[in-house]
PDB file of N, CA and C in Angstrom:
ATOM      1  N   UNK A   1     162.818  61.150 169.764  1.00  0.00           N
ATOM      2  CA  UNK A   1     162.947  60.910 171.180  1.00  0.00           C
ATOM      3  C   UNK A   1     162.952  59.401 171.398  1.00  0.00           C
ATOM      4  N   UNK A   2     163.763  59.133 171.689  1.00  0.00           N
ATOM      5  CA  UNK A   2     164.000  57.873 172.167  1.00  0.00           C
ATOM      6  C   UNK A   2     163.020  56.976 173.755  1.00  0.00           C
ATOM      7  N   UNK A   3     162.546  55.818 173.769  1.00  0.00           N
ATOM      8  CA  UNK A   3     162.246  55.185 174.900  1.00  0.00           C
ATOM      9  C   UNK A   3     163.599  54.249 175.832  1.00  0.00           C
ATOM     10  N   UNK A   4     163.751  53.884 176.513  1.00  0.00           N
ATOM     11  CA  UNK A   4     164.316  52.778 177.384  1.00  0.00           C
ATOM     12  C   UNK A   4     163.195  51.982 177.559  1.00  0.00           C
ATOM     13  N   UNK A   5     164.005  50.541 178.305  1.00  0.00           N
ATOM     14  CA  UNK A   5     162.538  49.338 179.004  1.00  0.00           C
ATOM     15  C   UNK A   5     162.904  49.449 180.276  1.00  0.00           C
ATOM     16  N   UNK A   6     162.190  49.265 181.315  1.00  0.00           N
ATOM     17  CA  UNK A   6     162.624  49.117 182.859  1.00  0.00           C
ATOM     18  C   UNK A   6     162.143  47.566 182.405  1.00  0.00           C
ATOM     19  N   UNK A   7     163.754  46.530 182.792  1.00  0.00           N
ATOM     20  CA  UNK A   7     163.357  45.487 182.985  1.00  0.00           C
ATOM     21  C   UNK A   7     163.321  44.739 184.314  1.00  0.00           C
ATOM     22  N   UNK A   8     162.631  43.807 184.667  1.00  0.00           N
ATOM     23  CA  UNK A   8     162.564  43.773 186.152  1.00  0.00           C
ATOM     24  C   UNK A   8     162.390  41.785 186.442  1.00  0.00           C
ATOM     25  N   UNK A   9     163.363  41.472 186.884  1.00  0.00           N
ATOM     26  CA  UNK A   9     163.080  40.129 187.308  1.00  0.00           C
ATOM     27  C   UNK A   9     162.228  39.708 188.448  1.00  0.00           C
ATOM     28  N   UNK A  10     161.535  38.827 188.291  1.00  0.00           N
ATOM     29  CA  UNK A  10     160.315  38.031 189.099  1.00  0.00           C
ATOM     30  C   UNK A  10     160.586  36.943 189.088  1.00  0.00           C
ATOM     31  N   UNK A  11     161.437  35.929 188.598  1.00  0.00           N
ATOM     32  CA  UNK A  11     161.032  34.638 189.068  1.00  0.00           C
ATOM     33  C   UNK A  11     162.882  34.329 188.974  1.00  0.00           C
ATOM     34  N   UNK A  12     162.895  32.803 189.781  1.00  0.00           N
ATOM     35  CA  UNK A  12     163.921  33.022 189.647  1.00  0.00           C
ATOM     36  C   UNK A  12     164.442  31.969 188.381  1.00  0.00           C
ATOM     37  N   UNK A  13     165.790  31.727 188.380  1.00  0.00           N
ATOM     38  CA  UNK A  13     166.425  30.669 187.256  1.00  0.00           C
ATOM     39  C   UNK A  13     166.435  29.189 187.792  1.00  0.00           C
ATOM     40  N   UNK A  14     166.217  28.778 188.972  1.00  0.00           N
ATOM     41  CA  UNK A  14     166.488  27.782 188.688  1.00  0.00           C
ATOM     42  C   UNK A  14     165.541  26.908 187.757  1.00  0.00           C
ATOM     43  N   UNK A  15     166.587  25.898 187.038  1.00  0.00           N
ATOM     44  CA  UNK A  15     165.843  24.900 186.147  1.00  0.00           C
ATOM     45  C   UNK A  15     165.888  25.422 184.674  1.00  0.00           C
ATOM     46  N   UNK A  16     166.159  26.481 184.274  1.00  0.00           N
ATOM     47  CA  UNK A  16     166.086  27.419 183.290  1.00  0.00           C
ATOM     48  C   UNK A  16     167.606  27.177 182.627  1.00  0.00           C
ATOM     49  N   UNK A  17     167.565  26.882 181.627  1.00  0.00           N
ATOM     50  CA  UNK A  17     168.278  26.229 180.335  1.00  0.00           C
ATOM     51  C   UNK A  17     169.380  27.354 180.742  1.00  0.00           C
ATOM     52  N   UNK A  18     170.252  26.614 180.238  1.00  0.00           N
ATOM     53  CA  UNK A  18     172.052  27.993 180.713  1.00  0.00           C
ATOM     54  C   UNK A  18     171.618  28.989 179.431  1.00  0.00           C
ATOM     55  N   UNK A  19     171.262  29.120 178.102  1.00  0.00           N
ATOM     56  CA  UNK A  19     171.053  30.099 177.391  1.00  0.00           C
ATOM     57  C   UNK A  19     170.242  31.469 177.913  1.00  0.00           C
ATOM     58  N   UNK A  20     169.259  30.997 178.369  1.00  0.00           N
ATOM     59  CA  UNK A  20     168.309  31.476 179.399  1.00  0.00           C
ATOM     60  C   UNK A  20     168.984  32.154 180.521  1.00  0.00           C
ATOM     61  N   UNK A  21     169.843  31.334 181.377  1.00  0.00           N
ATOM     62  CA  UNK A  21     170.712  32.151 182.442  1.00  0.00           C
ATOM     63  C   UNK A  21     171.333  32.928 182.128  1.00  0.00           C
ATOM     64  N   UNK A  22     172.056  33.470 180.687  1.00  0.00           N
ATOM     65  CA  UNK A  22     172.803  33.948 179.854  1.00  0.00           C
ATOM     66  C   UNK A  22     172.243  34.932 179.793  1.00  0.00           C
ATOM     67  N   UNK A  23     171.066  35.172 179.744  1.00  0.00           N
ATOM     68  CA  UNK A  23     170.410  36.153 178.936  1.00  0.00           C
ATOM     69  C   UNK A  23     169.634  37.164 180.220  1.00  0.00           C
ATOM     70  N   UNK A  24     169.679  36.473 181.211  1.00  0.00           N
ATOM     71  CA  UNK A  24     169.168  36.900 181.930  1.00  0.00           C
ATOM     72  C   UNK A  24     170.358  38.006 182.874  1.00  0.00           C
ATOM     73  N   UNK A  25     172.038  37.363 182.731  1.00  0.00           N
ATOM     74  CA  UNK A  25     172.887  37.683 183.141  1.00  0.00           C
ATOM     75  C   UNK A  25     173.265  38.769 182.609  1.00  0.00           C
ATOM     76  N   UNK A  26     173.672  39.356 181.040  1.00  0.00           N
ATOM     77  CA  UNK A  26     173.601  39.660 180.225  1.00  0.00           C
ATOM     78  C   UNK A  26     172.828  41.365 179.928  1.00  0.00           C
ATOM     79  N   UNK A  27     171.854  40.908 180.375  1.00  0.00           N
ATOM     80  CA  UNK A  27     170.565  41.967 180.534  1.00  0.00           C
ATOM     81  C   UNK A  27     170.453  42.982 182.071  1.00  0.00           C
ATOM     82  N   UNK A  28     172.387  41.920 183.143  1.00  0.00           N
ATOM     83  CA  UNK A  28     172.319  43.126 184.034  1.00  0.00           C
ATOM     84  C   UNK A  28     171.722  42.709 184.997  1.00  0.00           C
ATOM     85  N   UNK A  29     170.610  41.738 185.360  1.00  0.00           N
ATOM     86  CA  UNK A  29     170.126  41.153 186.730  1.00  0.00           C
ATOM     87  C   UNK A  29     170.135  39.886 187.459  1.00  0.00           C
ATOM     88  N   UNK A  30     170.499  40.175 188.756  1.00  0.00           N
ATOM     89  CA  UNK A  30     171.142  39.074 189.532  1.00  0.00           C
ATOM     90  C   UNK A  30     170.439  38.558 190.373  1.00  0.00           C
ATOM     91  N   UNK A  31     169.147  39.347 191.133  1.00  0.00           N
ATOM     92  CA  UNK A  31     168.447  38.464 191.715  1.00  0.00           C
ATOM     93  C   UNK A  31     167.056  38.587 191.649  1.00  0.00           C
ATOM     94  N   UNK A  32     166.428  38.193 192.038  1.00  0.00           N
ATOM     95  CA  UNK A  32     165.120  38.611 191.794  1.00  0.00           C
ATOM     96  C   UNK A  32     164.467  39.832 192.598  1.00  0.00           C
ATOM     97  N   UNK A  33     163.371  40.551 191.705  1.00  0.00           N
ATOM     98  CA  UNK A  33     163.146  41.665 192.158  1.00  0.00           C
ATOM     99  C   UNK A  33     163.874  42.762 191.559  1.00  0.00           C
ATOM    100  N   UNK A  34     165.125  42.781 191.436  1.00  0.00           N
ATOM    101  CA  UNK A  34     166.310  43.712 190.731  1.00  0.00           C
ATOM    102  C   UNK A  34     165.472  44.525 189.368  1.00  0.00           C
ATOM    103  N   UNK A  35     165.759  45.485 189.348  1.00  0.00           N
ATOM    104  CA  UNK A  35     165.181  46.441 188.096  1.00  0.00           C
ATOM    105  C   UNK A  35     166.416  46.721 186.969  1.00  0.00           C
ATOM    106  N   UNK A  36     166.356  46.686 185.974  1.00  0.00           N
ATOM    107  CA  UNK A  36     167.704  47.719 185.251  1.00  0.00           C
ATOM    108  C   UNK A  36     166.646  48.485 184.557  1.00  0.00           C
ATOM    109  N   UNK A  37     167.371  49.380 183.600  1.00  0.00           N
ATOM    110  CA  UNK A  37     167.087  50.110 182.240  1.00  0.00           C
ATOM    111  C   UNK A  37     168.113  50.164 181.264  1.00  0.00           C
ATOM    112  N   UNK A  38     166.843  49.267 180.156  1.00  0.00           N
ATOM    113  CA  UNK A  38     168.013  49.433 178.961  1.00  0.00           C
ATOM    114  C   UNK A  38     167.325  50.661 177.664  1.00  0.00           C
ATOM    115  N   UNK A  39     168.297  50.302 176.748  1.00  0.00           N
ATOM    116  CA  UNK A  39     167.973  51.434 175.662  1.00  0.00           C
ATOM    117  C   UNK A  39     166.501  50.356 175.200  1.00  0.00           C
ATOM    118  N   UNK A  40     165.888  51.181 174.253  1.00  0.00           N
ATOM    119  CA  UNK A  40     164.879  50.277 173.863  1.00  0.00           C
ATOM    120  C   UNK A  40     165.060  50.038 171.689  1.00  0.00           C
ATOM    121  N   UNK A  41     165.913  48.582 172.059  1.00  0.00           N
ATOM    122  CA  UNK A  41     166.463  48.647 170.875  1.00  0.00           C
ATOM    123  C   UNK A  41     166.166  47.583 170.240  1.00  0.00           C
ATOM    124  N   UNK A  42     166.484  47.022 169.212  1.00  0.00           N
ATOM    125  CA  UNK A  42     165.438  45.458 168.300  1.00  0.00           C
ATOM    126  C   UNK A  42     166.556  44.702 169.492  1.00  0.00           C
ATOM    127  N   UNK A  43     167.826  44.175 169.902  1.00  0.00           N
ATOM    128  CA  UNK A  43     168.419  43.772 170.512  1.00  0.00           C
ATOM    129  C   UNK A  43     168.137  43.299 171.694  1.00  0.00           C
ATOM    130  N   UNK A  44     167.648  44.407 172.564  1.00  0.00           N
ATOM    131  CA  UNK A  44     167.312  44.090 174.048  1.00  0.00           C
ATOM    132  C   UNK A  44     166.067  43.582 173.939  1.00  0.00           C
ATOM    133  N   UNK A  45     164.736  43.889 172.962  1.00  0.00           N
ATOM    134  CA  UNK A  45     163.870  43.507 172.810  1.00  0.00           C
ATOM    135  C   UNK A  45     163.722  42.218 172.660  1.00  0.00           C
ATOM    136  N   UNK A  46     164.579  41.675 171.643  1.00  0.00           N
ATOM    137  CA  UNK A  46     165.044  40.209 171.461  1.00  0.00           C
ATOM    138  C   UNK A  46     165.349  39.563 172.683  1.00  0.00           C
ATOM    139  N   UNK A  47     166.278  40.462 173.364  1.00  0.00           N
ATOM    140  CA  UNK A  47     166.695  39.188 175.235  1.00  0.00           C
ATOM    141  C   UNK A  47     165.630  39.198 176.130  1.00  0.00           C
ATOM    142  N   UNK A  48     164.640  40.134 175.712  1.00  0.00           N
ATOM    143  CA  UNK A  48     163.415  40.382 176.420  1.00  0.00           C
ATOM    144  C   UNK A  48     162.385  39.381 176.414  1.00  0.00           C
ATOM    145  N   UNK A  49     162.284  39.451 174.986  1.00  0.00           N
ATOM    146  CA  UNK A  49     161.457  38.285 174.245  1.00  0.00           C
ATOM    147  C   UNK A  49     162.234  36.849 174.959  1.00  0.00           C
ATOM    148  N   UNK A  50     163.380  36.528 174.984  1.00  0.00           N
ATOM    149  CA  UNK A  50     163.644  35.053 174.963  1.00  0.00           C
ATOM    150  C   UNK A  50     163.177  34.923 176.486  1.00  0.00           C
ATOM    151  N   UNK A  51     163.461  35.707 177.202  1.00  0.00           N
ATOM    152  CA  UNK A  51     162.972  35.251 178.942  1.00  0.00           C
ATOM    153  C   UNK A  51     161.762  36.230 179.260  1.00  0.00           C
ATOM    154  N   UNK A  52     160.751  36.392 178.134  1.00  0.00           N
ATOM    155  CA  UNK A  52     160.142  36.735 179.178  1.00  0.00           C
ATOM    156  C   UNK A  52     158.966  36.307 179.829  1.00  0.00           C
ATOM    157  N   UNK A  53     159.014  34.986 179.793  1.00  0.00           N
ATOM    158  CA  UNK A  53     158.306  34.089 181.196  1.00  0.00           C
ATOM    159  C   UNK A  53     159.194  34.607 182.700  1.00  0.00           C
ATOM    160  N   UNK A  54     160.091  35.528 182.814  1.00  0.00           N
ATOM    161  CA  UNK A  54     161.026  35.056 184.107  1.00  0.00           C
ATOM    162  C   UNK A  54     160.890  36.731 184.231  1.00  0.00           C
ATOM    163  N   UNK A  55     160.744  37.688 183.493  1.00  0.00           N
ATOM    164  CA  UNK A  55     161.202  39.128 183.592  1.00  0.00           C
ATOM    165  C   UNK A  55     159.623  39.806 184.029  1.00  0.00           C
ATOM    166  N   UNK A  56     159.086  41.010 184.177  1.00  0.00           N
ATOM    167  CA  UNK A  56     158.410  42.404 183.729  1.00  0.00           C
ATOM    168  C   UNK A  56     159.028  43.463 182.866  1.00  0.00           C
ATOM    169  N   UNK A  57     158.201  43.660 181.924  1.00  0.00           N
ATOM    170  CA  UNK A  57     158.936  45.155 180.918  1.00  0.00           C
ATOM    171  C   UNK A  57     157.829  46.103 181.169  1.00  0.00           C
ATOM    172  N   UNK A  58     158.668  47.403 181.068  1.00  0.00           N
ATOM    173  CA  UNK A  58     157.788  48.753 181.552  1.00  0.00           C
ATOM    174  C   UNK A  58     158.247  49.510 180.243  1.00  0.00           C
ATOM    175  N   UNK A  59     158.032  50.396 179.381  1.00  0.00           N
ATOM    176  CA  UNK A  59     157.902  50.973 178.438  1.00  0.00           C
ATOM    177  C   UNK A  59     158.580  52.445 179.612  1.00  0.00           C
ATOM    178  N   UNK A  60     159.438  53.056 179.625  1.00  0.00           N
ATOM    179  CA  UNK A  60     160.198  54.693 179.912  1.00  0.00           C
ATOM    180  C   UNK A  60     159.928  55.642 178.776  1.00  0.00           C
ATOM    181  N   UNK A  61     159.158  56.639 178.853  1.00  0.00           N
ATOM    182  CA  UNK A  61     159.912  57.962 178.008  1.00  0.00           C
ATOM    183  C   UNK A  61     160.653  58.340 178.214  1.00  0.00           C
ATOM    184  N   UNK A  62     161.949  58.916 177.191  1.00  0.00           N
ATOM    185  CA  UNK A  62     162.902  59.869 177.978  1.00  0.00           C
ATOM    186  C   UNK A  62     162.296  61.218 178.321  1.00  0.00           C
ATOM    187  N   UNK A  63     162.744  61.772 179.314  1.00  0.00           N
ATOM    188  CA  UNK A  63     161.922  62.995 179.386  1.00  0.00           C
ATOM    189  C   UNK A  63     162.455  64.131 178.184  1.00  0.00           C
ATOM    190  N   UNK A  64     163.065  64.052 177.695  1.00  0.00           N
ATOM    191  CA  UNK A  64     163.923  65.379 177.183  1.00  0.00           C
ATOM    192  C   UNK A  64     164.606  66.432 177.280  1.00  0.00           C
ATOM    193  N   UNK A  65     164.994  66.129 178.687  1.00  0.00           N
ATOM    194  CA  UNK A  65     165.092  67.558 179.114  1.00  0.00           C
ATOM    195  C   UNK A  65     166.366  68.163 178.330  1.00  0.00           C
ATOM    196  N   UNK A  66     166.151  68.624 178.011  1.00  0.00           N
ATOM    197  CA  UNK A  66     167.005  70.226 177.311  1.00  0.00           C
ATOM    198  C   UNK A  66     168.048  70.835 178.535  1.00  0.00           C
ATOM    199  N   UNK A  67     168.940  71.247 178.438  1.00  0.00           N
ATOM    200  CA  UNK A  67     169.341  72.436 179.206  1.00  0.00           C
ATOM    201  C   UNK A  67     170.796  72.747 178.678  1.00  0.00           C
ATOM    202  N   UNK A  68     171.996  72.741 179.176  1.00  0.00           N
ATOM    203  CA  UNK A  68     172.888  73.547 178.477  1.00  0.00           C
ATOM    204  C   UNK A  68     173.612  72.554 177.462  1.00  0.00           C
ATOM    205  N   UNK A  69     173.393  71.463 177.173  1.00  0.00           N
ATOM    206  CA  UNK A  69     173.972  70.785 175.734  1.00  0.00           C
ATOM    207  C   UNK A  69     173.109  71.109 174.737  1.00  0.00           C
ATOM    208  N   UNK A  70     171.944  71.739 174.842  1.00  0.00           N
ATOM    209  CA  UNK A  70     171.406  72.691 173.258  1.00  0.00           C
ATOM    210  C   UNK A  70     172.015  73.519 172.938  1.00  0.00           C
ATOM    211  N   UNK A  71     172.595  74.465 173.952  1.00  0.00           N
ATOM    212  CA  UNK A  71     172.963  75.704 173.708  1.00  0.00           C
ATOM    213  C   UNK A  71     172.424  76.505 174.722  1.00  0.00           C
ATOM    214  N   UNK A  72     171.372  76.561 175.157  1.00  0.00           N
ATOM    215  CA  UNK A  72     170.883  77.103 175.770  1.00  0.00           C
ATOM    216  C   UNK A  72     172.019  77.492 177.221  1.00  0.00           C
ATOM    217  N   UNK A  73     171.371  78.828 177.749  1.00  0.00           N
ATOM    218  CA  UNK A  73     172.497  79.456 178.742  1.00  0.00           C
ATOM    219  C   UNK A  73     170.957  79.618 179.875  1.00  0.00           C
ATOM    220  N   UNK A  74     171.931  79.371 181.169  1.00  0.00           N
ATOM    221  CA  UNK A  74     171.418  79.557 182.187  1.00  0.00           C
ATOM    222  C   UNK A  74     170.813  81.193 182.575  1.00  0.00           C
ATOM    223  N   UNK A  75     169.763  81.808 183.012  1.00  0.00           N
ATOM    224  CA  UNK A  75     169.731  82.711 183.116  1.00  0.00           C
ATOM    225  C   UNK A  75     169.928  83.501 184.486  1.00  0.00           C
ATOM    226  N   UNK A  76     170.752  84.535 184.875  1.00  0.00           N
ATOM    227  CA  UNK A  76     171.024  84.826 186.257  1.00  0.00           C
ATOM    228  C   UNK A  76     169.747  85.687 187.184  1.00  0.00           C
ATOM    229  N   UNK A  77     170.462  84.888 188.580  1.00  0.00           N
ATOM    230  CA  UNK A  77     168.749  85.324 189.392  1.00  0.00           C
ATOM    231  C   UNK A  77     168.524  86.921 189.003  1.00  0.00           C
ATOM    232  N   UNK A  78     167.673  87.287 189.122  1.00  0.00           N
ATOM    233  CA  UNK A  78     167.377  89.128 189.378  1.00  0.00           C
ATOM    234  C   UNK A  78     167.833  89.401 190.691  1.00  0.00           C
TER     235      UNK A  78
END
């Protein structure tokens, strides 16, 4: 089972090195406050790591839900 990160910007860029703006761009958020979700992968972890004086990370479970891409069939009302 896989996690995602809810990443979430708090501060803003100015003054912040263009690599930094990059990464912040990159990762999907434009202003502050803005939330995304990414996969939770060595990658995003890495763009996470480089800004994260400027971001919040939240740890997601996926829920799992199951339903008709197992196989599984819907069952009809009674």
């Amino acid at each position: 089972m896989s996690s995602r990160l809810k990443v979430t910007l708090r501060k803003g860029m100015i003054g912040c090195p263009p690599d930094q703006k990059g990464t912040i761009r990159a990762l999907g958020l434009r202003r502050i406050g803005q939330s995304v979700e990414k996969k939770d992968v060595p990658e995003t972890r890495g763009m996470v790591f480089k800004v994260k004086h400027l971001v919040d990370v939240e740890e997601i479970a996926d829920s799992g839900g199951r339903g008709k891409e197992s196989g599984e069939q819907e069952k009809p009302p009674p």
